[in-house]
Each structure stands twice: as C-alpha cells, then as structure tokens.
N, C-alpha and C. Protein backbone atom coordinates (compact mmCIF):
# COMPACT_ATOMS: atom_id res chain seq x y z
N UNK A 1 14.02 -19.37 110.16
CA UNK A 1 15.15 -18.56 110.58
C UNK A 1 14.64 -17.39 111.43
N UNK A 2 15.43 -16.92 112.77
CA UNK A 2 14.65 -16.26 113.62
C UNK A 2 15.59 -14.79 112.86
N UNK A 3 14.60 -13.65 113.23
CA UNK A 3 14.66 -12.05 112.89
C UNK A 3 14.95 -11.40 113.94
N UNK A 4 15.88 -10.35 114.45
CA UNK A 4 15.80 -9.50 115.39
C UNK A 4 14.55 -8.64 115.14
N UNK A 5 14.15 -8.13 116.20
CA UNK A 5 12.57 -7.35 115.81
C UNK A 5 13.55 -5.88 116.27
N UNK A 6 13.70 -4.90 115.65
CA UNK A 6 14.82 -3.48 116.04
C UNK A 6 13.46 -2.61 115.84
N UNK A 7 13.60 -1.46 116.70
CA UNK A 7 13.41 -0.03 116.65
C UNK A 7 13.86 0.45 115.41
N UNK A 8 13.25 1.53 114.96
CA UNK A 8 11.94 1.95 115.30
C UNK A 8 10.80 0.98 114.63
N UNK A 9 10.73 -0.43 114.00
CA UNK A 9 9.77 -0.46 113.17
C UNK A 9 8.86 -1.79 113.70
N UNK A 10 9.68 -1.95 114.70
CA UNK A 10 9.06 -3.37 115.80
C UNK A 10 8.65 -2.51 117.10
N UNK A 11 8.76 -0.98 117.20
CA UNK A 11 8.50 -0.72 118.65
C UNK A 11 7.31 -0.93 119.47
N UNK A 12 6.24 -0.98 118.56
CA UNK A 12 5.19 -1.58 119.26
C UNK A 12 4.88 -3.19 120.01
N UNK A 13 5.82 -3.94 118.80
CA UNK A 13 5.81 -5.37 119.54
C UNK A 13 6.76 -5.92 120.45
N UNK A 14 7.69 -4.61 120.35
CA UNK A 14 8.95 -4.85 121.81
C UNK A 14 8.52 -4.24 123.10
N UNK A 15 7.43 -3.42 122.84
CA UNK A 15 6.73 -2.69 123.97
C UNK A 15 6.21 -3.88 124.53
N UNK A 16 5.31 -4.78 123.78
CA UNK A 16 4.56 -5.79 125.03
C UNK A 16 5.09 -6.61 125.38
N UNK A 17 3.90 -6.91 126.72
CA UNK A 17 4.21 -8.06 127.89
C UNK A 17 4.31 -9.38 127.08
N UNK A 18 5.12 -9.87 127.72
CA UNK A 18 5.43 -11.27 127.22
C UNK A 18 4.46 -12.02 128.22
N UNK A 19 3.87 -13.43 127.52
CA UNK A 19 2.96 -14.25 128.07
C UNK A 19 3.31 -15.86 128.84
N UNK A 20 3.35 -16.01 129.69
CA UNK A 20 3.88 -16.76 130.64
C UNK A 20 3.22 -18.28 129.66
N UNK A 21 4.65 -18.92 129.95
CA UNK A 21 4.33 -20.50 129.32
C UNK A 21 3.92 -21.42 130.09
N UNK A 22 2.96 -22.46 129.59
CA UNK A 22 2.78 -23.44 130.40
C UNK A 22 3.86 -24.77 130.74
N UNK A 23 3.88 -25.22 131.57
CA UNK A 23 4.49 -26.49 131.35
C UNK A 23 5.11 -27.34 130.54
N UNK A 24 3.54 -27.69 129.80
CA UNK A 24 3.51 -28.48 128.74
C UNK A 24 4.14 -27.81 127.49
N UNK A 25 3.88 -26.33 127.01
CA UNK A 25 4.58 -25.73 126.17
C UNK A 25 6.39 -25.63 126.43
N UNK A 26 7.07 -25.32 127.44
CA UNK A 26 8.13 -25.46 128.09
C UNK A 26 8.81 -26.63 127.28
N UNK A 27 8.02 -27.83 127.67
CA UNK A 27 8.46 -28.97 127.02
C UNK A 27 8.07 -29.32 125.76
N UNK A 28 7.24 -28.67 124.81
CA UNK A 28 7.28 -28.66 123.45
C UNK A 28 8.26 -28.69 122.62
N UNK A 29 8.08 -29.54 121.71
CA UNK A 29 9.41 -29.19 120.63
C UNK A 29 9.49 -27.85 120.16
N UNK A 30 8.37 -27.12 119.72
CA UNK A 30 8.44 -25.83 119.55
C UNK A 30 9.51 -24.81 120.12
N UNK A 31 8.81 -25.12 121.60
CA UNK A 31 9.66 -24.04 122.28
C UNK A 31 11.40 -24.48 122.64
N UNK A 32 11.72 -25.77 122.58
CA UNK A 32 12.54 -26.24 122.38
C UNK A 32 13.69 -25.88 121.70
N UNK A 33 13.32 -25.97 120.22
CA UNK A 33 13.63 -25.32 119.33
C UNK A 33 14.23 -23.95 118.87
N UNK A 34 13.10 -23.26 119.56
CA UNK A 34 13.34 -21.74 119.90
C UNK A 34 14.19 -21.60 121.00
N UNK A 35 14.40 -22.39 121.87
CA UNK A 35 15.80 -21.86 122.48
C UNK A 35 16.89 -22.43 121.70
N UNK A 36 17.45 -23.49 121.28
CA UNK A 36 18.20 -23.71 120.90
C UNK A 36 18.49 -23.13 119.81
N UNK A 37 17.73 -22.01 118.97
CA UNK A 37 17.58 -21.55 117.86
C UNK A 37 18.19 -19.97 118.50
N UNK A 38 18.03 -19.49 119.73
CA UNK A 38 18.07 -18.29 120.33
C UNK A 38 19.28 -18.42 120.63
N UNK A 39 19.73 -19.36 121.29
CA UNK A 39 21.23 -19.91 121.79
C UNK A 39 22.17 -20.05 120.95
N UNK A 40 21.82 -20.17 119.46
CA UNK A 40 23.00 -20.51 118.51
C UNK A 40 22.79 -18.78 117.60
N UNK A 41 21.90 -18.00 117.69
CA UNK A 41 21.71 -16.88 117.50
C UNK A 41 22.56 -15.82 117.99
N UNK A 42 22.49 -15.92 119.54
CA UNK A 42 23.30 -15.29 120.45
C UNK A 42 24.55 -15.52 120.70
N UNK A 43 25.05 -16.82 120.09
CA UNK A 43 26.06 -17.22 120.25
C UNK A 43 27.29 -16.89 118.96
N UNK A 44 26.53 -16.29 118.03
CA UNK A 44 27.37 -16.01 116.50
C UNK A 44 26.82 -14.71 116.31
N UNK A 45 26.07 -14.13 116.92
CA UNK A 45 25.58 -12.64 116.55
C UNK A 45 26.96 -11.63 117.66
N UNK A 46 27.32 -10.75 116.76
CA UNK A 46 27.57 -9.35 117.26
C UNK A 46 27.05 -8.36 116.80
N UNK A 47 27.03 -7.59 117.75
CA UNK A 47 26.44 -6.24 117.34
C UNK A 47 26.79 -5.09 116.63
N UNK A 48 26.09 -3.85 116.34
CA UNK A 48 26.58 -3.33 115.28
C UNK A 48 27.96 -2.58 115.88
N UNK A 49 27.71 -2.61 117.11
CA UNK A 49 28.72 -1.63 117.91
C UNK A 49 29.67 -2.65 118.29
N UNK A 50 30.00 -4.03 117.93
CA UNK A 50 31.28 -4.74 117.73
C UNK A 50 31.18 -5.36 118.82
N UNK A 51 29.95 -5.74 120.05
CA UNK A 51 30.06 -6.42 121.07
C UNK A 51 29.73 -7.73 120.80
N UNK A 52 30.04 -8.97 121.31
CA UNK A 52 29.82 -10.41 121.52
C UNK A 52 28.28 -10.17 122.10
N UNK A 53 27.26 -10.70 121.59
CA UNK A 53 25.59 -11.36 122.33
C UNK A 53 25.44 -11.22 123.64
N UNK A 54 25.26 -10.98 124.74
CA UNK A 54 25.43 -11.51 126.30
C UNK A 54 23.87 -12.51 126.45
N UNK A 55 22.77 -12.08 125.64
CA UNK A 55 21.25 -12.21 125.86
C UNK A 55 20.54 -12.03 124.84
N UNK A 56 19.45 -12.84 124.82
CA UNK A 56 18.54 -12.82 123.92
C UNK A 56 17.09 -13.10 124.19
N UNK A 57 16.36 -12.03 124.03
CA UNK A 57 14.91 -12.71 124.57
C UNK A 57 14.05 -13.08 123.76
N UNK A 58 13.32 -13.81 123.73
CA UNK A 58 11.95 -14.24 122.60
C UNK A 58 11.34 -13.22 122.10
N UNK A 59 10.68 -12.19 122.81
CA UNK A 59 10.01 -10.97 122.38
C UNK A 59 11.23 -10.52 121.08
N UNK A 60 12.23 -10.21 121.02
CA UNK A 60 13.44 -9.92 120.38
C UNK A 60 13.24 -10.76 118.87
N UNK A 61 13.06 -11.75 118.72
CA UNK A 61 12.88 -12.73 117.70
C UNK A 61 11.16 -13.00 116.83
N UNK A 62 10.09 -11.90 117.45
CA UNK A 62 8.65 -12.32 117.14
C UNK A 62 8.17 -13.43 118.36
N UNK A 63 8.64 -13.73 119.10
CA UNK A 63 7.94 -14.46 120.19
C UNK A 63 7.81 -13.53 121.21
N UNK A 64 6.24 -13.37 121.54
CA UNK A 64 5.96 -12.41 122.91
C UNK A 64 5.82 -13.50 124.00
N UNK A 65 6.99 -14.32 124.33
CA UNK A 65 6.86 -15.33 125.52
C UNK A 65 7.56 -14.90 126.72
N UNK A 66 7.68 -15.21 127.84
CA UNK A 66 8.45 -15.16 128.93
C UNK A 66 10.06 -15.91 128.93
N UNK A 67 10.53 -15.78 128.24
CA UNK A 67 11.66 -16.72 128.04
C UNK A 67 12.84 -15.81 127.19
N UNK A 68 13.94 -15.83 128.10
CA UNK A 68 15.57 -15.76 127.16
C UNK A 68 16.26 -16.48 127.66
N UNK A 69 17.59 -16.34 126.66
CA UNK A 69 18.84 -16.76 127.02
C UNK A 69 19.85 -15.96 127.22
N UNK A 70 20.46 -16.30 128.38
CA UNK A 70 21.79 -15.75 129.12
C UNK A 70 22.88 -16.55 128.72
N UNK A 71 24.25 -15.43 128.78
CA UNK A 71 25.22 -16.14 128.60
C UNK A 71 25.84 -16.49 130.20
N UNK A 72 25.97 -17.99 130.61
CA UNK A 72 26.81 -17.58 131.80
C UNK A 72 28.35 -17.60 131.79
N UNK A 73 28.89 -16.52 132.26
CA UNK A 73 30.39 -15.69 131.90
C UNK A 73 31.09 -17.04 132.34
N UNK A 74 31.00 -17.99 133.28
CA UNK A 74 32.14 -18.63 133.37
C UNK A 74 31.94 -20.23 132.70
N UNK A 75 31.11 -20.24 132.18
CA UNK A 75 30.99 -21.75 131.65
C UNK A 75 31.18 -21.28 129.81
N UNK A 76 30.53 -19.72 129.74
CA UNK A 76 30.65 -19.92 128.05
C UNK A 76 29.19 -19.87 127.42
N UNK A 77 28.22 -20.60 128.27
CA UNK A 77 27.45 -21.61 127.83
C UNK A 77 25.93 -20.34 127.47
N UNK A 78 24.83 -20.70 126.93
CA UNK A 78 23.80 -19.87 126.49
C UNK A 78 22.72 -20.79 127.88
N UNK A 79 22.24 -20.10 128.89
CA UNK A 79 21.43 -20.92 129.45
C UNK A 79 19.56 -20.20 129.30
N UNK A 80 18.74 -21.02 129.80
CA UNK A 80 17.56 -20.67 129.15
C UNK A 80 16.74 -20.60 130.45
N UNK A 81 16.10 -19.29 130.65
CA UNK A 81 14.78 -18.38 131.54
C UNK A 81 13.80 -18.91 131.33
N UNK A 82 12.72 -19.46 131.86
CA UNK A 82 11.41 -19.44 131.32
C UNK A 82 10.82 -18.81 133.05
N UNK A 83 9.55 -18.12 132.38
CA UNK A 83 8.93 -17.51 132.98
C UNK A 83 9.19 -17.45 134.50
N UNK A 84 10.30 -16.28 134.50
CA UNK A 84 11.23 -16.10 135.58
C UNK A 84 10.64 -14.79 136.41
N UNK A 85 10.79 -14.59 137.75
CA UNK A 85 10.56 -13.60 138.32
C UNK A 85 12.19 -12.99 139.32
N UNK A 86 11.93 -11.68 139.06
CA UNK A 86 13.23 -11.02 139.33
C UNK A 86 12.62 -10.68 140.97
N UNK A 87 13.88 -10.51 141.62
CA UNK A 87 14.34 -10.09 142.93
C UNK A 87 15.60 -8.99 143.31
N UNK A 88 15.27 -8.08 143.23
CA UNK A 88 16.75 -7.41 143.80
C UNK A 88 17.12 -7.08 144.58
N UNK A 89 17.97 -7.79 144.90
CA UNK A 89 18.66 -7.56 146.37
C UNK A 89 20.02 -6.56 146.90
N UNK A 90 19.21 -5.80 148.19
CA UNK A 90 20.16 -4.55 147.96
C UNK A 90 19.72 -3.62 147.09
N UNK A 91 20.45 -2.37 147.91
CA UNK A 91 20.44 -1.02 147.33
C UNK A 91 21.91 -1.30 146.27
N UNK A 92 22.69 -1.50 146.65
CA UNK A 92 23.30 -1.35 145.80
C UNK A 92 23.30 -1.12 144.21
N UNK A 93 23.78 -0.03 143.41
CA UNK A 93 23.63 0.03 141.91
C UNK A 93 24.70 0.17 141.40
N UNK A 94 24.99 -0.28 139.85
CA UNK A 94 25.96 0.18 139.40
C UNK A 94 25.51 1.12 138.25
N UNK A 95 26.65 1.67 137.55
CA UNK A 95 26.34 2.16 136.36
C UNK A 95 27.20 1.51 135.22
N UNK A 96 26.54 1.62 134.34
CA UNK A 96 27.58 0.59 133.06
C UNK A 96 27.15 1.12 131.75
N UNK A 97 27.50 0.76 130.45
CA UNK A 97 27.28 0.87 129.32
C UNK A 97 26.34 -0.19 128.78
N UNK A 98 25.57 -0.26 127.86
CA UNK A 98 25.03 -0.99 127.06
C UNK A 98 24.47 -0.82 125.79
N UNK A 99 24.28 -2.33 125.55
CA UNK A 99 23.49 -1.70 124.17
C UNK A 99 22.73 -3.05 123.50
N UNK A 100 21.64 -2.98 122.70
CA UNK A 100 20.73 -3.99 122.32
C UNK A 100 20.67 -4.32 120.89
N UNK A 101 20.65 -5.70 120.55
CA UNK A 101 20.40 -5.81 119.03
C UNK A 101 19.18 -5.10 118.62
N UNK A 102 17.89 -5.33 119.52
CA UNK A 102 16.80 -4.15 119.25
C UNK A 102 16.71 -3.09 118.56
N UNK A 103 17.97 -2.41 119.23
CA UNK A 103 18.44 -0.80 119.17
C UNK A 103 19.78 -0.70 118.32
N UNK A 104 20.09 -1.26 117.37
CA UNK A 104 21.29 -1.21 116.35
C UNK A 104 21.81 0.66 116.79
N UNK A 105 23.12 0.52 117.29
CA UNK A 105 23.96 2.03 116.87
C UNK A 105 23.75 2.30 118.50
N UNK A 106 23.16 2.07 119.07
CA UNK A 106 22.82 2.81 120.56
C UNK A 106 23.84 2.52 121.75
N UNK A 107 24.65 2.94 122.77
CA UNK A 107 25.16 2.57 123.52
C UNK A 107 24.13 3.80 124.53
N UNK A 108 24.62 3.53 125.98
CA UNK A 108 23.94 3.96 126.41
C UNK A 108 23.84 4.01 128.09
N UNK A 109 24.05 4.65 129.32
CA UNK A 109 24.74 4.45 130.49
C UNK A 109 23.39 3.83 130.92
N UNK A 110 22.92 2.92 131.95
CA UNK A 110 22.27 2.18 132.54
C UNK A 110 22.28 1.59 133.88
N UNK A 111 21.81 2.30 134.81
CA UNK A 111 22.16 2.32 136.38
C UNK A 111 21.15 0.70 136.25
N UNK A 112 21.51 -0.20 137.22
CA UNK A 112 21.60 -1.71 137.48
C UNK A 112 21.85 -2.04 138.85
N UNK A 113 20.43 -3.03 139.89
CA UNK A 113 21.77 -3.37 140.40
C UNK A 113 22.35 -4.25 140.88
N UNK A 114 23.53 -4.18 141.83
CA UNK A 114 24.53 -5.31 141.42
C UNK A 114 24.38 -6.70 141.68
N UNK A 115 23.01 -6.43 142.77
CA UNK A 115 22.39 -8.28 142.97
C UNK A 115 21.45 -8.42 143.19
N UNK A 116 20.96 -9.97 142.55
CA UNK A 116 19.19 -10.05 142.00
C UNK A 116 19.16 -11.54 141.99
N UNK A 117 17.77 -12.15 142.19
CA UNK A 117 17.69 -13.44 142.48
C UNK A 117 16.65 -13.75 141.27
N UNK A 118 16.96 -15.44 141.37
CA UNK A 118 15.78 -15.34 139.47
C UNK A 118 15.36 -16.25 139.78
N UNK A 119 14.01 -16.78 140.15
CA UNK A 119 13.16 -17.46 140.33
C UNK A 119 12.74 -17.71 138.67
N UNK A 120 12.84 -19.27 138.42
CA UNK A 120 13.01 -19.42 137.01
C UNK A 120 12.52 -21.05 136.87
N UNK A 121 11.21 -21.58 135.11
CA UNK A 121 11.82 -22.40 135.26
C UNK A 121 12.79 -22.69 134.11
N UNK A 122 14.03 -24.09 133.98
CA UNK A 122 14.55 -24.74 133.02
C UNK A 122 13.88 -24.86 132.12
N UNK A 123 14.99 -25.44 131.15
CA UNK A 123 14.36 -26.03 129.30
C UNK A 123 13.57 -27.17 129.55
N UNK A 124 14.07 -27.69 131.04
CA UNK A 124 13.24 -29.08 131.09
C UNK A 124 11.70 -29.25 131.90
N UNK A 125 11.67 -27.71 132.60
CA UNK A 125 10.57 -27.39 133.15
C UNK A 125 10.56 -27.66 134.70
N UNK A 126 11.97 -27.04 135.10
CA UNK A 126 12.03 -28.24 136.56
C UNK A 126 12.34 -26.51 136.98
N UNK A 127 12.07 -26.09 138.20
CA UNK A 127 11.47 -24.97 138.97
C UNK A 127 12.90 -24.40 139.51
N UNK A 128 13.84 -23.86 139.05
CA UNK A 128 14.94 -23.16 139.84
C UNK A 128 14.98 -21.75 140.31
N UNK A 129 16.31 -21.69 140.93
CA UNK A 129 16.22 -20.06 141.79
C UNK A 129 18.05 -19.70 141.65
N UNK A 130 17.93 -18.99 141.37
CA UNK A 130 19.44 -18.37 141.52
C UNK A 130 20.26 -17.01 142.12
N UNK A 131 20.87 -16.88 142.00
CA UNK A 131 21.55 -15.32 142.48
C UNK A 131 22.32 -15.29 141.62
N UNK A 132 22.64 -13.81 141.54
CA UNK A 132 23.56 -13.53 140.03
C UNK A 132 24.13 -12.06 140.81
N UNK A 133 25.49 -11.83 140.04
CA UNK A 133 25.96 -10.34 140.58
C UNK A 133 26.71 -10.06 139.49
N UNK A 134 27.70 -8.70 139.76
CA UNK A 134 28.17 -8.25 138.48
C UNK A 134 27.16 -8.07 136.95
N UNK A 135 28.06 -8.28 136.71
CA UNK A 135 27.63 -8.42 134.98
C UNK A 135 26.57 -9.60 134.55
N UNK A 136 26.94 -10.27 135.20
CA UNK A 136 25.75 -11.24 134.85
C UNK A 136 24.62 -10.91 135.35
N UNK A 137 24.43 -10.03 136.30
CA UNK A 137 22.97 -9.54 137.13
C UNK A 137 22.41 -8.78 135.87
N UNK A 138 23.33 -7.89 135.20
CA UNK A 138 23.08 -6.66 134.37
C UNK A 138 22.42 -6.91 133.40
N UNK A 139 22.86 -8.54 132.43
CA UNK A 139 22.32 -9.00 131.47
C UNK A 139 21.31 -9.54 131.72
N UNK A 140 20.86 -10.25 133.00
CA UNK A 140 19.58 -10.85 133.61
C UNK A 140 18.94 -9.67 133.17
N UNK A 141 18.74 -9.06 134.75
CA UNK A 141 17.99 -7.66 134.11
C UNK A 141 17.74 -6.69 132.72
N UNK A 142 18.57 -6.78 131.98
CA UNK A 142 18.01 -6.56 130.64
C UNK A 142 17.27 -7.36 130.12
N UNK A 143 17.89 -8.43 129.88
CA UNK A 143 16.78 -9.18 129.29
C UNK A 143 15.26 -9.14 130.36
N UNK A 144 15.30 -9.85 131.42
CA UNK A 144 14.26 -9.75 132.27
C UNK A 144 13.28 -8.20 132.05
N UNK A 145 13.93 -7.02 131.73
CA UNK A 145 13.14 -5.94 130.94
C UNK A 145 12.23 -6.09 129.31
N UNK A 146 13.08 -7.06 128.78
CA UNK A 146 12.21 -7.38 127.42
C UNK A 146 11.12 -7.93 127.45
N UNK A 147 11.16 -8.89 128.95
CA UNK A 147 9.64 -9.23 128.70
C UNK A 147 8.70 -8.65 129.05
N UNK A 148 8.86 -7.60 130.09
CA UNK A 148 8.07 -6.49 130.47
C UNK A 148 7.61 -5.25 129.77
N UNK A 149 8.27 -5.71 128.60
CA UNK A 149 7.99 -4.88 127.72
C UNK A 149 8.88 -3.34 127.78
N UNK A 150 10.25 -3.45 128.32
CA UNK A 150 11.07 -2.46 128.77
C UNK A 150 12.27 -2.38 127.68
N UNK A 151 12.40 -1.16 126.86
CA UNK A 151 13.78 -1.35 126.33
C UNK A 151 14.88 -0.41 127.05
N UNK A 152 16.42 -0.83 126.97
CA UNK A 152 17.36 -0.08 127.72
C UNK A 152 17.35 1.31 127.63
N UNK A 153 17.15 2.03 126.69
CA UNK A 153 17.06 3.42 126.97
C UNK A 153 15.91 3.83 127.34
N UNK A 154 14.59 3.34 127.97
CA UNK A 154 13.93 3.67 128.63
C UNK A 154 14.72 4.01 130.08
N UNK A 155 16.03 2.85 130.42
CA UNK A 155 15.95 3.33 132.07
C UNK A 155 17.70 3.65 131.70
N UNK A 156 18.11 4.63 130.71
CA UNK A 156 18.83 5.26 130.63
C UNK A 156 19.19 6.33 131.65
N UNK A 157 20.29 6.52 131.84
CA UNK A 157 20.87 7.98 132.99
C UNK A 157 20.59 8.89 132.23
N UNK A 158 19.67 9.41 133.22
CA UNK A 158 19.12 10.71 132.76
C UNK A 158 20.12 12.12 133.36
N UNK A 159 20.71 13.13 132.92
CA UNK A 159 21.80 14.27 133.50
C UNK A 159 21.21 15.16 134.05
C-alpha cells in the first residue's frame, strides 16, 4: 500500500532528485504497478483542504523516480510521465492557488506559466511530446517540480 511522504518528516526525501528510468524498468511490472497504484491513489484521495487529486508523483509515495500522474481535465483519466522534460513556452504567467498532499493544511498563491511542452515517455515506453495550457500546464509543472526535488511553497508569491 503506497504512503504519502508529507512535511515536515519526509522533507529530506521530497527534497531529492528523482532518478531517470530505463526502458526496460518503464516496462517492468514493478513500475507498472506503481502507476496504476498512483492512478487509483489520486483518483480517491482528497485533500485535507477538500480538493479532488489533480497529480501525483513517485517521489510523493517513497519512489525517488522520474515519473507522475496527471489528471487530464477532459477525459477524467490519470495519465502517466516518465522521465519527462519541461519546456515553457512564453512569458506568459499566471497566478493561482494550490496545495499538496506533501504539505497537508497549506494553500498557497503560485505564479505558473500558462504554456509548457512535455517531452515524455508513456507506460508503454514509446517517446511522446505534448503541449498543455491552463490548469493542466499548472499541475504538469507541479508535479514536474517533485522530481526536481521542488515543493510548492518554495516558488510561492513572495509580497
């Protein structure tokens, strides 16, 4: 059964870099598993502050891997990152609210911005690229911060 890893008593292991998967691991039952285990996680978890899941990253669960799951807003569906590289495109930023199972109780303003490309591969290990905007960019990028070892109130609005 997977664990949220929360602040303050995981902060050292939410601090690190997540480690890029191979191929062959990609397609492991293991890691397999662990998404579909992350996906049905994210998919019945709310938070303490009463929000629906949007994301979930491995580092989040005791796995320091390159890999989460996104919700995408118009299918419903939990889809799965592996060792993805971010792009942002445009100045453009927004500002928004958030908040992390990590960080139980925290909301928190979070400048974002509004479009970003995700060089990514699938569960099946096959090499994709996407664009994302809105809200769905926002949750990319958060999560895409967990594996860098970034939590949201690090890039909190500062007054």
């Amino acid at each position: 059964m997977l664990k949220i890893r929360t602040v303050p008593t995981d902060t050292t292991e939410l601090h690190k870099t997540s480690r890029v998967l191979s191929i062959a691991e990609i397609q492991s039952t293991e890691v397999q598993q662990l998404i579909d285990d992350m996906a049905a996680m994210a998919e019945t978890t709310v938070t303490q502050e009463g929000f629906k899941t949007a994301g979930l990253a491995a580092v989040q669960v005791g796995k320091p891997l390159r890999l989460f799951v996104a919700k995408n807003l118009h299918s419903g569906e939990f889809f799965a990152y592996l060792n993805p590289k971010l792009e942002l495109l445009g100045e453009a930023t927004d500002l928004h609210t958030e908040s992390c199972l990590s960080i139980p109780g925290v909301i928190t303003e979070v400048s974002r911005h509004k479009r970003i490309r995700l060089s990514f591969f699938d569960r099946y290990g096959n090499q994709k690229a996407e664009k994302f905007d809105g809200f769905e960019a926002r949750i990319i990028q958060h999560e895409y911060d967990h594996l860098e070892g970034i939590l949201f109130t690090e890039r909190a609005r500062t007054a």
